[in-house]
N, C-alpha and C. Protein backbone atom coordinates (compact mmCIF):
# COMPACT_ATOMS: atom_id res chain seq x y z
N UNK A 1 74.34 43.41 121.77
CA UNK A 1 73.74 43.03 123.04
C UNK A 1 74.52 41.85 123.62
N UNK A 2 74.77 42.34 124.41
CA UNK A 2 75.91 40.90 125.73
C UNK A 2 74.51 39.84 126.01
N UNK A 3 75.16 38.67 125.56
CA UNK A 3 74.46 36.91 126.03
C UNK A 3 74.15 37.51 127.48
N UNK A 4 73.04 37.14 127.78
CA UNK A 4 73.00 37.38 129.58
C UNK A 4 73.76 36.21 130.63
N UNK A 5 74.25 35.00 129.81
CA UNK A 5 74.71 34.06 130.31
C UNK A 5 75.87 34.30 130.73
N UNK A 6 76.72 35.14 129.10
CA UNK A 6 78.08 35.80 129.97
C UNK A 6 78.27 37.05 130.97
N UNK A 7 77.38 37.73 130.49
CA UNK A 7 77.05 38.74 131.48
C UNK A 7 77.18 38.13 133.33
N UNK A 8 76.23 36.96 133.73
CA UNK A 8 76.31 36.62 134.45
C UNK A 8 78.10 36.01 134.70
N UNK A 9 78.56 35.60 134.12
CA UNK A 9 79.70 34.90 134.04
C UNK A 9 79.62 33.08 133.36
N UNK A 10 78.53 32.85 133.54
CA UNK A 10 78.30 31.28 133.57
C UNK A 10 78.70 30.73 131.95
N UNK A 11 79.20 31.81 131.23
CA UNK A 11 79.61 31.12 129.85
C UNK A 11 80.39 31.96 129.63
N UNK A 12 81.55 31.41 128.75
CA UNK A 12 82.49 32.38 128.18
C UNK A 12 82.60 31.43 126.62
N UNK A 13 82.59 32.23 125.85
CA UNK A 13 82.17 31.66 124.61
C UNK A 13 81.05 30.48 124.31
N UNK A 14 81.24 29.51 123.90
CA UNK A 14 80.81 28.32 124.16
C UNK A 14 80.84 27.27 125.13
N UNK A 15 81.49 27.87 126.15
CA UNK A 15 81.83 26.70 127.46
C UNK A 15 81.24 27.44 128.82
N UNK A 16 80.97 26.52 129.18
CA UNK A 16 80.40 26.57 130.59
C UNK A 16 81.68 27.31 131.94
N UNK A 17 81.39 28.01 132.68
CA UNK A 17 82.83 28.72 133.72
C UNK A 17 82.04 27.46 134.39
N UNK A 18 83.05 27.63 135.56
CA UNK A 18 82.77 27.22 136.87
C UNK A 18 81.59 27.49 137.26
N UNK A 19 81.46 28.72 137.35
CA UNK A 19 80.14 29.01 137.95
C UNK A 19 78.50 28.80 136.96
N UNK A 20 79.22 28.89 136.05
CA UNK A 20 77.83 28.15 135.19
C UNK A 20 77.68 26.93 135.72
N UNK A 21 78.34 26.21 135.84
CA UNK A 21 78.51 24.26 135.84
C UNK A 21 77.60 24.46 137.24
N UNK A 22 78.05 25.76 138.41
CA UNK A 22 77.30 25.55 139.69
C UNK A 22 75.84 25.64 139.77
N UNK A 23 75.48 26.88 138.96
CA UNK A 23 74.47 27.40 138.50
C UNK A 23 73.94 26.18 137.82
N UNK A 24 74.17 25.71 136.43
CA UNK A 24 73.37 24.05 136.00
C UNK A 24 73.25 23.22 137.03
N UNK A 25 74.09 22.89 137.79
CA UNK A 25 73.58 21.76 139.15
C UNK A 25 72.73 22.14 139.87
N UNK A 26 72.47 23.90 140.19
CA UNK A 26 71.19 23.96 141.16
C UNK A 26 70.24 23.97 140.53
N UNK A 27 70.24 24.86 139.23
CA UNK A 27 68.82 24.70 138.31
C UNK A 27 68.71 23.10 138.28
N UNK A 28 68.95 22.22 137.87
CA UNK A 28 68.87 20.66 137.71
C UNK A 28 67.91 20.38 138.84
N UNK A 29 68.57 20.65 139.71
CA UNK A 29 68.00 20.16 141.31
C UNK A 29 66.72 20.85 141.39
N UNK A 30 66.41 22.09 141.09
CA UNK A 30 64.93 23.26 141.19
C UNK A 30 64.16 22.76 140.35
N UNK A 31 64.57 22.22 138.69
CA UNK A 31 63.42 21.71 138.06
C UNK A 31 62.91 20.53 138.04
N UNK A 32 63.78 19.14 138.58
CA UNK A 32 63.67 18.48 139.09
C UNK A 32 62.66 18.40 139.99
N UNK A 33 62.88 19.32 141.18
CA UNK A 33 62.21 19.32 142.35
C UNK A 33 60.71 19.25 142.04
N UNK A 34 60.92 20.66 141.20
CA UNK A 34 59.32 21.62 140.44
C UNK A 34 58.34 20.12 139.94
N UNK A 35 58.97 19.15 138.81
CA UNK A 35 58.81 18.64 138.09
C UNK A 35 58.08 17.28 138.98
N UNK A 36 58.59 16.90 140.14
CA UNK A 36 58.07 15.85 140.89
C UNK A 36 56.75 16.67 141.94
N UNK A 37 56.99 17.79 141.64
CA UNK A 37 55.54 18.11 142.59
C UNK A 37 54.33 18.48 141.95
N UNK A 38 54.87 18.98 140.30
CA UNK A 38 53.94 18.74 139.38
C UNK A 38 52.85 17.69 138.86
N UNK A 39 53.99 16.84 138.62
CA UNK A 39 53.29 15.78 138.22
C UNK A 39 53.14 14.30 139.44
N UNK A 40 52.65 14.90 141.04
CA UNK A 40 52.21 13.81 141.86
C UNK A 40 51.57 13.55 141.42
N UNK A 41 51.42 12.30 141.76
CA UNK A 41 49.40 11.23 141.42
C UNK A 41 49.57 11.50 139.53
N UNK A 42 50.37 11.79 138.86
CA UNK A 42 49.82 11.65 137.63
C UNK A 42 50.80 10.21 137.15
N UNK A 43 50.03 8.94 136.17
CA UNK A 43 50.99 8.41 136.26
C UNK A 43 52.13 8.70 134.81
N UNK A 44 52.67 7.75 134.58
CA UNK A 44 53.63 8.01 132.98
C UNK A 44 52.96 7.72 132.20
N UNK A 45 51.79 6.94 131.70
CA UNK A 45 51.37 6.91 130.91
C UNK A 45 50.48 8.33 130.66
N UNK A 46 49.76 8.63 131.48
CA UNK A 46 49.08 10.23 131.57
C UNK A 46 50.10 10.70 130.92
N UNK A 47 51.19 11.54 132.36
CA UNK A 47 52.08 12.36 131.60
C UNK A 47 52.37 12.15 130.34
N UNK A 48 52.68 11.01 129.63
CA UNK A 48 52.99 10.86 128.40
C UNK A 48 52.00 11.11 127.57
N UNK A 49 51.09 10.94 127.80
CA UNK A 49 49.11 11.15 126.68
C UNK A 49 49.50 12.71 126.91
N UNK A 50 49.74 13.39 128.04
CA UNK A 50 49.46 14.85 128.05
C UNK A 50 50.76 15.75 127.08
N UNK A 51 52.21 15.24 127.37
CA UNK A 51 52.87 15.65 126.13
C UNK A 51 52.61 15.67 124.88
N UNK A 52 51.81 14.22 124.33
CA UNK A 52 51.85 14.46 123.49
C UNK A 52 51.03 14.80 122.68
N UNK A 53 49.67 14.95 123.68
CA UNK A 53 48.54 16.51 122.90
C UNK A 53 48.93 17.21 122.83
N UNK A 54 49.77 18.12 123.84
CA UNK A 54 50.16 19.36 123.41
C UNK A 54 51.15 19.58 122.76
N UNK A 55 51.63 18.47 122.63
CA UNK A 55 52.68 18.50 121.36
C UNK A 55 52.22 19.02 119.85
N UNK A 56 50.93 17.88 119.56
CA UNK A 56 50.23 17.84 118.35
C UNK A 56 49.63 19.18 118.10
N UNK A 57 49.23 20.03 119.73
CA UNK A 57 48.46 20.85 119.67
C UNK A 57 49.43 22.17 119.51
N UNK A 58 50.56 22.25 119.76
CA UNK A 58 51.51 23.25 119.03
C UNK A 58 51.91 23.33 117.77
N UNK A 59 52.23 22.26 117.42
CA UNK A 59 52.21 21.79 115.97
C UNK A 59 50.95 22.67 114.95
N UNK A 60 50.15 22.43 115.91
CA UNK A 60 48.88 23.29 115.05
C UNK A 60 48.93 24.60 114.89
N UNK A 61 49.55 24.71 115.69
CA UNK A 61 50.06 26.42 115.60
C UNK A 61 50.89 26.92 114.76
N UNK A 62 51.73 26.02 113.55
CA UNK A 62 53.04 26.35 112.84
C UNK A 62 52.01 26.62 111.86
């Protein structure tokens, strides 16, 4: 089964093409984006209490 990464082109062995590197800069920018509209009004200390329940709470799952 072909990596879908090379498939796309964005990797050729272990390295990033060109167009991967383009592809990582827009994803960066999309989850980024995602990530500040997620967490409005929550502050860092929240966000941080909320990682790390569900951290503990995956953990529970092993």
């Amino acid at each position: 089964m072909t990596n879908p990464l090379v498939k796309r082109e964005w990797l050729t062995g272990d390295e990033l093409t060109a167009a991967g590197s383009r592809a990582l800069a827009d994803l960066t920018i999309e989850v980024r984006a995602q990530r500040r509209r997620i967490t409005a009004g929550i502050s860092t200390e929240e966000y941080l209490a909320t990682v790390d329940v569900l951290r503990r709470m995956a953990g529970n799952l092993s």
